[in-house]
C-alpha atoms as a PDB file:
ATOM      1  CA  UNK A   1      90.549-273.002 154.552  1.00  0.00           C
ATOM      2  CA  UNK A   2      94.080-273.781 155.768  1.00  0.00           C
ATOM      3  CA  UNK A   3      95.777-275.909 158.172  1.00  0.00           C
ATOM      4  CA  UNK A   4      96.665-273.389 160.598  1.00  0.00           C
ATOM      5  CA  UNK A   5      93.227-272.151 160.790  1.00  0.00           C
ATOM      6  CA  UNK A   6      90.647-272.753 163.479  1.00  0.00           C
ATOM      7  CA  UNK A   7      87.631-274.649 162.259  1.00  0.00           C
ATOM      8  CA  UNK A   8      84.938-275.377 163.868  1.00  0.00           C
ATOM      9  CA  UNK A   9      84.570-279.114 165.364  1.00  0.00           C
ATOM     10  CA  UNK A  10      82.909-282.144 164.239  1.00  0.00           C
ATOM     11  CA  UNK A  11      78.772-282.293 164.402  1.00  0.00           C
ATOM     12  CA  UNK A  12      77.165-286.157 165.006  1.00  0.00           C
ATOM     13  CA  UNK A  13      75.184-287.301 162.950  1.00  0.00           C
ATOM     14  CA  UNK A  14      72.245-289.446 164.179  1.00  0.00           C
ATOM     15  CA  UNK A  15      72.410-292.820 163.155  1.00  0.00           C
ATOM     16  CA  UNK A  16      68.782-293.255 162.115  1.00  0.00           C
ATOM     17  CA  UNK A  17      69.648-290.804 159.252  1.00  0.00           C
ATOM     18  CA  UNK A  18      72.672-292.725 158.096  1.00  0.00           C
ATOM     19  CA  UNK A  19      72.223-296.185 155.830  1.00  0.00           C
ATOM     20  CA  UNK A  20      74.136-298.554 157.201  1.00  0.00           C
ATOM     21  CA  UNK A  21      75.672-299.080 153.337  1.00  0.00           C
ATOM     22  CA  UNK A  22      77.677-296.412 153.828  1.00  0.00           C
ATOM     23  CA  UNK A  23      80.204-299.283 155.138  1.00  0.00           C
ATOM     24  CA  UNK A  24      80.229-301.047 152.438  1.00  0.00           C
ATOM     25  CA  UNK A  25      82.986-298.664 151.119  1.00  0.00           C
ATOM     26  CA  UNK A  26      85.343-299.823 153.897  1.00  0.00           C
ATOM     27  CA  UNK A  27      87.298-302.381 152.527  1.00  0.00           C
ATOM     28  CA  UNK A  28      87.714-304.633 155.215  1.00  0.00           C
ATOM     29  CA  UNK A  29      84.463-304.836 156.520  1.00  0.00           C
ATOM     30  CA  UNK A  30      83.565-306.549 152.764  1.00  0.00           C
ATOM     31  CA  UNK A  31      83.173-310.189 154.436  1.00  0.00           C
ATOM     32  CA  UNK A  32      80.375-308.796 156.741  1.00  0.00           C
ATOM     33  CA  UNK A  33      76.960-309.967 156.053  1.00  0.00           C
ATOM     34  CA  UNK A  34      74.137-307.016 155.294  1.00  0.00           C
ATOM     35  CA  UNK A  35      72.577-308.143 158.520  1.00  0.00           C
ATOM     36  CA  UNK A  36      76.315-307.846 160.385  1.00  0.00           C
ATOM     37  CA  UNK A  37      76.761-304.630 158.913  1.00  0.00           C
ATOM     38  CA  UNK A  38      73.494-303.104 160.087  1.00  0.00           C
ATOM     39  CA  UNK A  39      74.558-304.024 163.680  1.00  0.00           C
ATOM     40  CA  UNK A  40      78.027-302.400 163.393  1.00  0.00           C
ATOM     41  CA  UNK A  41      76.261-299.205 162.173  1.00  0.00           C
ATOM     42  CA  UNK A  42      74.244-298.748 165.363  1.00  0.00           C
ATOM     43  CA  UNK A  43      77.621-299.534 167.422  1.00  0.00           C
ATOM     44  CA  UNK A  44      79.155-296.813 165.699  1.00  0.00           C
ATOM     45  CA  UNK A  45      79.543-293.089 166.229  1.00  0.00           C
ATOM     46  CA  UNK A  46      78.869-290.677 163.112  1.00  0.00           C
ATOM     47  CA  UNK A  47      80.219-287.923 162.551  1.00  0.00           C
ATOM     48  CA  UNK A  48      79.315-285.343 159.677  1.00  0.00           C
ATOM     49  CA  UNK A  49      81.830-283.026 158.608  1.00  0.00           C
ATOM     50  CA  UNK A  50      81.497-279.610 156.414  1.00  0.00           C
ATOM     51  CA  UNK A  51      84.339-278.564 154.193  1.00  0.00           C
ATOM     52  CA  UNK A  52      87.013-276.893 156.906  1.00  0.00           C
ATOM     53  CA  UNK A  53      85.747-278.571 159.961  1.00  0.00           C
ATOM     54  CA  UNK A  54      87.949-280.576 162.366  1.00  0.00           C
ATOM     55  CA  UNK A  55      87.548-284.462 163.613  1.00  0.00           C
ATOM     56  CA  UNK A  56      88.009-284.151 167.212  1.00  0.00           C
ATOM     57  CA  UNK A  57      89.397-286.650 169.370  1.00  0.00           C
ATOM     58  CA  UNK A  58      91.222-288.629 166.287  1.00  0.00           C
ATOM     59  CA  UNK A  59      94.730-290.364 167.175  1.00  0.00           C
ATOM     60  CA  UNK A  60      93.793-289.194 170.830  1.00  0.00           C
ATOM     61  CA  UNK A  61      90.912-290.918 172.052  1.00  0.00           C
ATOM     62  CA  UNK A  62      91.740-294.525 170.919  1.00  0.00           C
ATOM     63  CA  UNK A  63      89.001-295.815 168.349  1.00  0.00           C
ATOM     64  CA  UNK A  64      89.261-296.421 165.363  1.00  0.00           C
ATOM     65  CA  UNK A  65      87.650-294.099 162.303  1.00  0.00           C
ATOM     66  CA  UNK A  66      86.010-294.913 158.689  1.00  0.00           C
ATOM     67  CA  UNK A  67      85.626-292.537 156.390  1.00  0.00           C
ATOM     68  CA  UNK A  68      82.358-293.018 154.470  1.00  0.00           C
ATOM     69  CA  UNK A  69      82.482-290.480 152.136  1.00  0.00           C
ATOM     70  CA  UNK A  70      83.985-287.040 150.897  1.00  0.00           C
ATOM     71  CA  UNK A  71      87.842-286.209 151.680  1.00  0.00           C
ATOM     72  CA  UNK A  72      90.124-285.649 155.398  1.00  0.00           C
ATOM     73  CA  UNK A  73      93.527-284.592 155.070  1.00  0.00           C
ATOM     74  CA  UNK A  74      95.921-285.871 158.095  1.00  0.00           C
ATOM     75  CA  UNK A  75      98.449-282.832 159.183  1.00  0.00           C
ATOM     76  CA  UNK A  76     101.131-283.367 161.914  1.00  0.00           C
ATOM     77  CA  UNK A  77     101.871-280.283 164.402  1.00  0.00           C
ATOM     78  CA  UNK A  78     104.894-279.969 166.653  1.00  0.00           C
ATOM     79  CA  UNK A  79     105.532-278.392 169.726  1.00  0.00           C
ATOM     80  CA  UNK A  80     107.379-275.571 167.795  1.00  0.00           C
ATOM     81  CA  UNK A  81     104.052-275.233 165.666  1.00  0.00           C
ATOM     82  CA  UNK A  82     105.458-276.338 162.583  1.00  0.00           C
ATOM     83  CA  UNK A  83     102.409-278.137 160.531  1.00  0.00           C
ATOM     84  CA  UNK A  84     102.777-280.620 157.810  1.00  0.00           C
ATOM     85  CA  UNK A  85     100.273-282.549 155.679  1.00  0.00           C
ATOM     86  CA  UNK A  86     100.653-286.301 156.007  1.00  0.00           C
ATOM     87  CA  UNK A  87      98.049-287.216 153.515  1.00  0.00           C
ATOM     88  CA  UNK A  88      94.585-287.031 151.942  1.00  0.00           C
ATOM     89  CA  UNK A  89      92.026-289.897 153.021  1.00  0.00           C
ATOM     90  CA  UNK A  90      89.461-291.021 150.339  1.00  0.00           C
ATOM     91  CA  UNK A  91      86.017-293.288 151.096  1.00  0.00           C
ATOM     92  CA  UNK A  92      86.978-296.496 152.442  1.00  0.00           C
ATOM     93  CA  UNK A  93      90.227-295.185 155.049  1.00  0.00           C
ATOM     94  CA  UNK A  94      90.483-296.119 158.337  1.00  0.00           C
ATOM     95  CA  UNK A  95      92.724-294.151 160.897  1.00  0.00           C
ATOM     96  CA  UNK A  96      92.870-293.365 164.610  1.00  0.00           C
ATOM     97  CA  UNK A  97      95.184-294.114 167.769  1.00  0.00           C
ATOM     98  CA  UNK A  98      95.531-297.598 168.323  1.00  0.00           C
ATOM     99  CA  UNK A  99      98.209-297.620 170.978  1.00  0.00           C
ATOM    100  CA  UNK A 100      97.769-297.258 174.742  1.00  0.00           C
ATOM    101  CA  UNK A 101      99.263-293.895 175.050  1.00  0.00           C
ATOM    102  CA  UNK A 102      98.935-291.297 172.165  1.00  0.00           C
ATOM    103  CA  UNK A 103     102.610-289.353 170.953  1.00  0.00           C
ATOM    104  CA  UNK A 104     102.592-286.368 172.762  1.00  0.00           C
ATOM    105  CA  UNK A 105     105.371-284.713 170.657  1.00  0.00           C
ATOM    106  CA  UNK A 106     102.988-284.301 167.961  1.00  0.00           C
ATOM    107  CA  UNK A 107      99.281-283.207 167.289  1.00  0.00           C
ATOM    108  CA  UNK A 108      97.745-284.830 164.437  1.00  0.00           C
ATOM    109  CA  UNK A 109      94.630-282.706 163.383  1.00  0.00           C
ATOM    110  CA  UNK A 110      92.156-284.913 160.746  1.00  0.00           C
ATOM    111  CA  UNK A 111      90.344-281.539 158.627  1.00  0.00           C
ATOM    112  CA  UNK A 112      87.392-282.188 155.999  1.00  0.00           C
ATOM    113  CA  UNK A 113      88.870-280.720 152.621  1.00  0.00           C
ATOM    114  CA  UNK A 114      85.138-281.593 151.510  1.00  0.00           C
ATOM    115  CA  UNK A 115      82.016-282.256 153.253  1.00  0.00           C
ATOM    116  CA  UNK A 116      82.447-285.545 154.522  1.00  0.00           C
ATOM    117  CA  UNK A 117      80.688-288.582 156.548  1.00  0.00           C
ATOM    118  CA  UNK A 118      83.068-290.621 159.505  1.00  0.00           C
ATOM    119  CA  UNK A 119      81.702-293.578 161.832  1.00  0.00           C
ATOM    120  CA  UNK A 120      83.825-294.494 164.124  1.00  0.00           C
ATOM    121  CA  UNK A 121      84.611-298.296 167.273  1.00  0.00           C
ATOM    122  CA  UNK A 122      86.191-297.933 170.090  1.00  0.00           C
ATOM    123  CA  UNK A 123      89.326-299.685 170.280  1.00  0.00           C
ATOM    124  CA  UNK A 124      87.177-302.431 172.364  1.00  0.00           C
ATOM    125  CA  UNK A 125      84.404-302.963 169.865  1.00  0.00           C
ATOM    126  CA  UNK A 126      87.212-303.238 167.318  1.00  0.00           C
ATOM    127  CA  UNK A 127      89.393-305.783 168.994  1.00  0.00           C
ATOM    128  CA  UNK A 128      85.960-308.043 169.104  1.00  0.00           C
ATOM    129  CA  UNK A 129      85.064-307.670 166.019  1.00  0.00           C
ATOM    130  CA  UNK A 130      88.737-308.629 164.643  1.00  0.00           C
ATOM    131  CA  UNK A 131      88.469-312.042 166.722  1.00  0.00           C
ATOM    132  CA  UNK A 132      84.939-312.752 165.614  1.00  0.00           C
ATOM    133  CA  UNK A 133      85.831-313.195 161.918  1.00  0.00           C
ATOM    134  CA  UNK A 134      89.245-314.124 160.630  1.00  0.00           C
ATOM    135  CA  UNK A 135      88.590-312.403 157.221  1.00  0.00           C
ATOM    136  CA  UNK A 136      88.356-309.514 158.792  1.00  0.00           C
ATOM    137  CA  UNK A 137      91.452-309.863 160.669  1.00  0.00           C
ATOM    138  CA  UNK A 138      93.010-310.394 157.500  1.00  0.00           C
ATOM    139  CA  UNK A 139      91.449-307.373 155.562  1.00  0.00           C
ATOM    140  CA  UNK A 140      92.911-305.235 158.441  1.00  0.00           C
ATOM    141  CA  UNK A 141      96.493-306.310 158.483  1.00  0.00           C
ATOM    142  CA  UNK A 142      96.367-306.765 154.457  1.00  0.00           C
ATOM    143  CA  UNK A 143      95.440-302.565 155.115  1.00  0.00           C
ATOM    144  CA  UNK A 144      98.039-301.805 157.783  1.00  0.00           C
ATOM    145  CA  UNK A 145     100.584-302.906 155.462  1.00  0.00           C
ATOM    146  CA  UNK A 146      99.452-301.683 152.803  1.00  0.00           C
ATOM    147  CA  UNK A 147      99.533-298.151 155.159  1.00  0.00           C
ATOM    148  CA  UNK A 148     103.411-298.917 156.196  1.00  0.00           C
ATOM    149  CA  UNK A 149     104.783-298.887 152.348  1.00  0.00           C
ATOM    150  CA  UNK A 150     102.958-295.698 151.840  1.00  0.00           C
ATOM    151  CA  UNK A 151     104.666-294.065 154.918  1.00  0.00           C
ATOM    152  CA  UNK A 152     107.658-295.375 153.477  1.00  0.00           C
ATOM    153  CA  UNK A 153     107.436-294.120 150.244  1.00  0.00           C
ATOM    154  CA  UNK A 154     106.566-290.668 151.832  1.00  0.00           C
ATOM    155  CA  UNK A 155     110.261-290.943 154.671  1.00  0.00           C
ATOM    156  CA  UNK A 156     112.210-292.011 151.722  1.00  0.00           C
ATOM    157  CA  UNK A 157     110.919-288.842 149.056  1.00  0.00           C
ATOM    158  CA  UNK A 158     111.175-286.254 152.393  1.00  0.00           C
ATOM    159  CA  UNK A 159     114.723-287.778 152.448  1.00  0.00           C
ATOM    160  CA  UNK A 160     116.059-288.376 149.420  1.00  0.00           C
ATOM    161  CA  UNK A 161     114.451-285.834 146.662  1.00  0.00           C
ATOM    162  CA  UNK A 162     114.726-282.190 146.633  1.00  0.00           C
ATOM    163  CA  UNK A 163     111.818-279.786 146.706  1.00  0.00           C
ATOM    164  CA  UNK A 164     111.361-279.873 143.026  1.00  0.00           C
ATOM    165  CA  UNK A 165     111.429-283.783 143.489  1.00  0.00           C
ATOM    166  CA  UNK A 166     109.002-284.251 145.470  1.00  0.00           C
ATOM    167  CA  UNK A 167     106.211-281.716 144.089  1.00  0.00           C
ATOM    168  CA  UNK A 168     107.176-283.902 140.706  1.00  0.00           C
ATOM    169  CA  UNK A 169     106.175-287.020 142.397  1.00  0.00           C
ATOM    170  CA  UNK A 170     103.268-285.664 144.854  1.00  0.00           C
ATOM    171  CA  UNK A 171     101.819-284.327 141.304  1.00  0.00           C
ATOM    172  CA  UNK A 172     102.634-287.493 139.423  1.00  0.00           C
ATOM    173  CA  UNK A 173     101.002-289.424 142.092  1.00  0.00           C
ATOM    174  CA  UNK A 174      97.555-287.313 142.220  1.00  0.00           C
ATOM    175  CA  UNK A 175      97.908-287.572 138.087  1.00  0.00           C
ATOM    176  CA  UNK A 176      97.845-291.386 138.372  1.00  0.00           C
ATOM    177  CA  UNK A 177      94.379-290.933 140.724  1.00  0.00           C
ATOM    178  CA  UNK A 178      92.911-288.892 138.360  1.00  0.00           C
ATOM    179  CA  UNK A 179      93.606-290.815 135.343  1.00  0.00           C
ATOM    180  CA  UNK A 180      95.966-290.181 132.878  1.00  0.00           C
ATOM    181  CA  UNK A 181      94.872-290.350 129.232  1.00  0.00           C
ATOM    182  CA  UNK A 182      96.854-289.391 126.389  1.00  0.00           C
ATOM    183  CA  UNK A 183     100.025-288.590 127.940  1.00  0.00           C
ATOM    184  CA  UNK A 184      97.741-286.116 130.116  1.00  0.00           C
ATOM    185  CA  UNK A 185      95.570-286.021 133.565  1.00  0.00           C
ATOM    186  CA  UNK A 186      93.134-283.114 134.291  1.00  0.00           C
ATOM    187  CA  UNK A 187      93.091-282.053 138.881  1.00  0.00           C
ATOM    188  CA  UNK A 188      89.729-280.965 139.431  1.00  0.00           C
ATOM    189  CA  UNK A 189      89.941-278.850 141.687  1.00  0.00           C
ATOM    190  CA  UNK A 190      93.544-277.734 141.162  1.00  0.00           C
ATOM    191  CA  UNK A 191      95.874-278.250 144.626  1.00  0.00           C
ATOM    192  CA  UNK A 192      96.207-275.632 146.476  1.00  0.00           C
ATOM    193  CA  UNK A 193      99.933-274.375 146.150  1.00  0.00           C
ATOM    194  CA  UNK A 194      99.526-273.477 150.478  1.00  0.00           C
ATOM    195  CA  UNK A 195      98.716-277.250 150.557  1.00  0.00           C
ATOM    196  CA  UNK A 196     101.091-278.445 148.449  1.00  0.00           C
ATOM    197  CA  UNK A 197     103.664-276.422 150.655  1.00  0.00           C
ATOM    198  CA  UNK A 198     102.424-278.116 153.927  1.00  0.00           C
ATOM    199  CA  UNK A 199     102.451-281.762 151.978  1.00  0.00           C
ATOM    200  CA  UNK A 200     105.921-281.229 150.929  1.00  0.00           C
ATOM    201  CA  UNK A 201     107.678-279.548 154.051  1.00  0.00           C
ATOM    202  CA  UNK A 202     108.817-276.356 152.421  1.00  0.00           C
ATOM    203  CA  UNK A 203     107.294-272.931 151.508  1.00  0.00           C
ATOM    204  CA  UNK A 204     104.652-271.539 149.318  1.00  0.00           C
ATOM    205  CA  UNK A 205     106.263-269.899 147.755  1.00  0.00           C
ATOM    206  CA  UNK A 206     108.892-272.120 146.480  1.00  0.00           C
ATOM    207  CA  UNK A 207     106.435-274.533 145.129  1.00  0.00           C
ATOM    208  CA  UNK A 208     104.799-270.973 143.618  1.00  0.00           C
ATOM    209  CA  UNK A 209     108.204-270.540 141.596  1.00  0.00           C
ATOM    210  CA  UNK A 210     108.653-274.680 140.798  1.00  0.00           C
ATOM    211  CA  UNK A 211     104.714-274.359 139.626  1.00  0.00           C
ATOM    212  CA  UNK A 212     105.604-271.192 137.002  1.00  0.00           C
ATOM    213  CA  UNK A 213     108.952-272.852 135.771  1.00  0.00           C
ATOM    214  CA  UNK A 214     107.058-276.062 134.720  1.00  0.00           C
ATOM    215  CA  UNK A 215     104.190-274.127 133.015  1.00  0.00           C
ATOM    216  CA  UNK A 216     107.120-272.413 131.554  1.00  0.00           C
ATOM    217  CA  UNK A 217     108.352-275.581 130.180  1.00  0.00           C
ATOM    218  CA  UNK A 218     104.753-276.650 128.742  1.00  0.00           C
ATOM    219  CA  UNK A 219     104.031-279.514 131.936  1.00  0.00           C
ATOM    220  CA  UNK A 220     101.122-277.973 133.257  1.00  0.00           C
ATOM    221  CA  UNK A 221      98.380-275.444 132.104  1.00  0.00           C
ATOM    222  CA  UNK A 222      95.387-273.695 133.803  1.00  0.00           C
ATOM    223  CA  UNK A 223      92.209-274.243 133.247  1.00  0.00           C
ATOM    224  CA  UNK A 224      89.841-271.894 135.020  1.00  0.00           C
ATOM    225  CA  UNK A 225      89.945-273.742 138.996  1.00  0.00           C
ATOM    226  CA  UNK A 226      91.039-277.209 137.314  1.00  0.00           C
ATOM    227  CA  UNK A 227      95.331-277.797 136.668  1.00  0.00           C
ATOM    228  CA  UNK A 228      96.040-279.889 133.335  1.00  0.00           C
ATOM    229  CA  UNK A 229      99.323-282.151 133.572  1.00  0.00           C
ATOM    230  CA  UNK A 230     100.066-281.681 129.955  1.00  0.00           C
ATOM    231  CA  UNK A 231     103.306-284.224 129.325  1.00  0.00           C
ATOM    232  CA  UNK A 232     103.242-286.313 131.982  1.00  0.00           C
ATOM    233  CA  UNK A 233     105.989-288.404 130.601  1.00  0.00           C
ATOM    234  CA  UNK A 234     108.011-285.172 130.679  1.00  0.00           C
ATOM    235  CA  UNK A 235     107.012-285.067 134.198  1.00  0.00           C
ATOM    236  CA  UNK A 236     107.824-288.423 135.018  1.00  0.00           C
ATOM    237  CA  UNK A 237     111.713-287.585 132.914  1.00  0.00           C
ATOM    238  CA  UNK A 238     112.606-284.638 135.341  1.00  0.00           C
ATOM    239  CA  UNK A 239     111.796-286.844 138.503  1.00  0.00           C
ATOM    240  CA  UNK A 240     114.207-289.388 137.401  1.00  0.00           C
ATOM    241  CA  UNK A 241     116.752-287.016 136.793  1.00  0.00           C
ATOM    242  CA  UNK A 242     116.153-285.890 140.075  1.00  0.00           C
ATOM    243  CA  UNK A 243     117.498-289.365 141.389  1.00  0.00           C
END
């Protein structure tokens, strides 16, 4: 489902059919004892997301959000309705407004790209549990940094690299989660060239044409709903030529 579309909104889940494990894949909550962890659970909101559906109230309602498991993407809308993808959240993200005032010049939707599972603290449950345990402090400001080179990273492609440059490097990076073996990496699914478009900040069909001349070139390859990387390396050689 795109961007643009209208999905429908977030359902809660109850919390007696959630195990509190499920924050165990949220990095900085790793210091928290089992019994800690159980507590936090039944402080939290859950929310259960199918593939399409929309996470209402993030970067507007001021709490903070975990995602459990499955996958969110993070698009930006602006008054003029121009959309962009900021980035794909795996298990173990956190996200959400933590400011007093939300940015008004921009709507940030959070959409499930797979069915997915988010608890989520108010801003005040948060702040306590920060000053209750210094590791935890820690684990969040290790993360927030962490969160400021990636945005980085992302200003510096959008403003240095042309379009061609940046699908290189947006496919590069997604070859480097998949795994690259043998000078190859397999996407499974294959990106969606619309979503590629709205990660990027151009059209679709300019990454279409990019996508053809590298299969062209022998880079990438079909297979059935899955996109092989087939030289990597040569990938890698074309972005620094780019530069």
């Amino acid at each position: 489902m795109s961007m643009l579309e209208s999905p429908q909104p977030s359902v809660s889940a109850p919390v007696s059919a959630v195990a509190w494990q499920g924050l165990r894949n949220v990095s900085w909550l790793e210091s928290l004892s089992d019994e800690r962890l159980s507590v936090l659970a039944g402080q939290c909101r859950w929310h259960r997301l199918e593939t399409g559906q929309v996470l209402q109230g993030a970067y507007t309602d001021r709490r903070i959000y975990m995602l459990i498991s499955g996958q969110l993407s993070v698009a930006g809308h602006s008054i003029s309705g121009r959309a962009m993808i900021v980035g794909y959240l795996g298990p173990g993200f956190f996200f959400g407004a933590f400011a007093a005032q939300p940015p008004r010049t921009v709507a940030v939707q959070v959409q499930a790209t797979q069915a997915s599972l988010v608890a989520s603290l108010s801003n005040t449950e948060l702040e306590a549990l920060i000053m209750s345990d210094v590791q935890v402090m820690r684990a969040v400001i290790q993360r927030l940094n962490e969160l400021t080179g990636v945005l980085a990273r992302r200003v510096v492609s959008l403003g240095t690299l042309t379009v061609r440059g940046r699908l290189h490097a947006q496919l590069l990076e997604r070859a480097e989660m998949a795994g690259i073996e043998n000078d190859e990496a397999l996407l499974s699914p294959a990106p969606r060239q619309n979503d590629l478009a709205l990660m990027l900040g151009t059209s679709r069909e300019e990454v279409a044409r990019e996508m053809s001349r590298l299969t062209r070139l022998g880079l990438l390859r079909r297979e059935g709903r899955n996109l092989r990387l087939c030289r990597v390396d040569g990938l890698r050689l074309l972005l620094e030529e780019a530069h």
